[in-house]
C-alpha atoms as a PDB file:
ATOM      1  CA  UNK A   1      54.940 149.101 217.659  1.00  0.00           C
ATOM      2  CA  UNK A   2      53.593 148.512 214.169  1.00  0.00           C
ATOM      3  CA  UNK A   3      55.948 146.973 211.567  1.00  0.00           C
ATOM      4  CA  UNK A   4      55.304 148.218 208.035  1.00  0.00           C
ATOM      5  CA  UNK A   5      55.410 146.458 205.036  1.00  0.00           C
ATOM      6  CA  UNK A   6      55.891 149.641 202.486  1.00  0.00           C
ATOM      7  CA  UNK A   7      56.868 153.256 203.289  1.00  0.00           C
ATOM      8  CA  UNK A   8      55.952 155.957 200.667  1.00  0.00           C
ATOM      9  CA  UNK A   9      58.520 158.778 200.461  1.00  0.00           C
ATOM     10  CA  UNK A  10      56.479 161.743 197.910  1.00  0.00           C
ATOM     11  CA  UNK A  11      59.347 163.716 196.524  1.00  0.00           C
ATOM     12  CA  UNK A  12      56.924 166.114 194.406  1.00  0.00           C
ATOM     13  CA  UNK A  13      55.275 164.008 191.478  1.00  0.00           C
ATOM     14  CA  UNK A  14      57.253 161.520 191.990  1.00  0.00           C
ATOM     15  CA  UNK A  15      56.969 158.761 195.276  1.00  0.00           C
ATOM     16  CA  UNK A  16      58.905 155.899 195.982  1.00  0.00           C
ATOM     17  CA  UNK A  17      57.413 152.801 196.948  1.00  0.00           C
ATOM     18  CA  UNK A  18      60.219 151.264 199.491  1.00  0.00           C
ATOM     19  CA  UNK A  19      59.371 147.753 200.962  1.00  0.00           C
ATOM     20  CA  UNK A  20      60.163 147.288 204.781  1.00  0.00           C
ATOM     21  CA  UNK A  21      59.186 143.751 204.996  1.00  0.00           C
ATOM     22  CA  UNK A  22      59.413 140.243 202.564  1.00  0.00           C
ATOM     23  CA  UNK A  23      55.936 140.840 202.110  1.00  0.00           C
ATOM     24  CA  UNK A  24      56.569 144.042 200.919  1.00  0.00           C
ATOM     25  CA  UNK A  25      59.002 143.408 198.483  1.00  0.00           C
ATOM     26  CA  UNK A  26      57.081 140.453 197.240  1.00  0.00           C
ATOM     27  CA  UNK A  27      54.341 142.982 196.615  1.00  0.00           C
ATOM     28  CA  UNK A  28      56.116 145.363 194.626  1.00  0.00           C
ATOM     29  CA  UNK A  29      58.076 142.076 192.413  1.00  0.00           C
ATOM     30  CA  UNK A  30      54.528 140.405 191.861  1.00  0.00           C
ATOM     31  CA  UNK A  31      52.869 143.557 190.181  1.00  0.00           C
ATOM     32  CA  UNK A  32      55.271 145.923 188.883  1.00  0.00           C
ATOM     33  CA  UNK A  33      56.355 145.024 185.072  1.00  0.00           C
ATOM     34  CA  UNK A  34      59.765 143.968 184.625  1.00  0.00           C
ATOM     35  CA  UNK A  35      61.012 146.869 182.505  1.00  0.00           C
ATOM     36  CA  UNK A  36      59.911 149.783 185.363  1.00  0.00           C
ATOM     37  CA  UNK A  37      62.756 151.553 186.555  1.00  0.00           C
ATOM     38  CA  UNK A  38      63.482 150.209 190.299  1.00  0.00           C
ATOM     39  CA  UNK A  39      66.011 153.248 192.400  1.00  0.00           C
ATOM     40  CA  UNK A  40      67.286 150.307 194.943  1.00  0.00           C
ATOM     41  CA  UNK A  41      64.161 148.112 195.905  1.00  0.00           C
ATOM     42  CA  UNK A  42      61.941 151.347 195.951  1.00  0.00           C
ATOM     43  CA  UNK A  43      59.883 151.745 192.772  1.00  0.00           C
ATOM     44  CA  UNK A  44      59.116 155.547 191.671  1.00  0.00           C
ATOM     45  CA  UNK A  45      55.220 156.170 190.859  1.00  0.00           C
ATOM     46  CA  UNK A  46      53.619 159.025 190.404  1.00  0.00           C
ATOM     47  CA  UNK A  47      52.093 161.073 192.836  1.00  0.00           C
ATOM     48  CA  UNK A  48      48.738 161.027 191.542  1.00  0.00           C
ATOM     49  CA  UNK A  49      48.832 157.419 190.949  1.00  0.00           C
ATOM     50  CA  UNK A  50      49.469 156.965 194.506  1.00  0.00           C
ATOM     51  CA  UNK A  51      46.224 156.929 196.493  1.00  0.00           C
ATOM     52  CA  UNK A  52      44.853 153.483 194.403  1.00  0.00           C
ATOM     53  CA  UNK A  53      48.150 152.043 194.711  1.00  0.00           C
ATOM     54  CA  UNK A  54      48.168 152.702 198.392  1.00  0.00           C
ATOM     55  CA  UNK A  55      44.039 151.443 198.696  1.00  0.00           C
ATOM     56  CA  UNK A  56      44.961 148.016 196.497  1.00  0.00           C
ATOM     57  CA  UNK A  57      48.185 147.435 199.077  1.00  0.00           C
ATOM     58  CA  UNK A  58      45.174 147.847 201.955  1.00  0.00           C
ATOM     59  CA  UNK A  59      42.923 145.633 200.664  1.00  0.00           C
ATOM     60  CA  UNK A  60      45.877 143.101 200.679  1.00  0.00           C
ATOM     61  CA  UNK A  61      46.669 143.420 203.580  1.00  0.00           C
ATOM     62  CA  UNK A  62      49.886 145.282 203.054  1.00  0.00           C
ATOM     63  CA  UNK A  63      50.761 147.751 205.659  1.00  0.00           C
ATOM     64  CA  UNK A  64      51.450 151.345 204.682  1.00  0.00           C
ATOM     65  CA  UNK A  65      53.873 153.802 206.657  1.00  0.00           C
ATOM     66  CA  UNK A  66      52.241 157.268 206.621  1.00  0.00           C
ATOM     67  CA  UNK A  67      54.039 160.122 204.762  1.00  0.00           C
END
């Protein structure tokens, strides 16, 4: 079974970013700004933001839940 570090929930324009894992989280803490509006630990983006968000977590080796 794969573990996941981030699973992306798309709720219309909006998706939430919600770590899984440590690495994950430290992820989401290293490059979001302080002032962006966190709902829990997820982090809201927008949808069409979403596919280079998701291809810079690849190329870090973060692990991305399908949605």
């Amino acid at each position: 079974m794969t573990e996941y570090d981030i699973m992306v929930i798309k709720q219309g324009s909006i998706a939430l970013l919600l770590p899984l894992s440590g690495m994950g989280r430290r992820w989401l803490d290293e490059r979001l700004d302080d002032e962006v509006v966190r709902w829990g630990h997820s982090a809201p983006v927008e949808v069409k933001y979403l596919d280079a968000i998701i291809d810079g977590m690849l190329d870090e080796g973060i692990t991305v839940r399908p949605f």
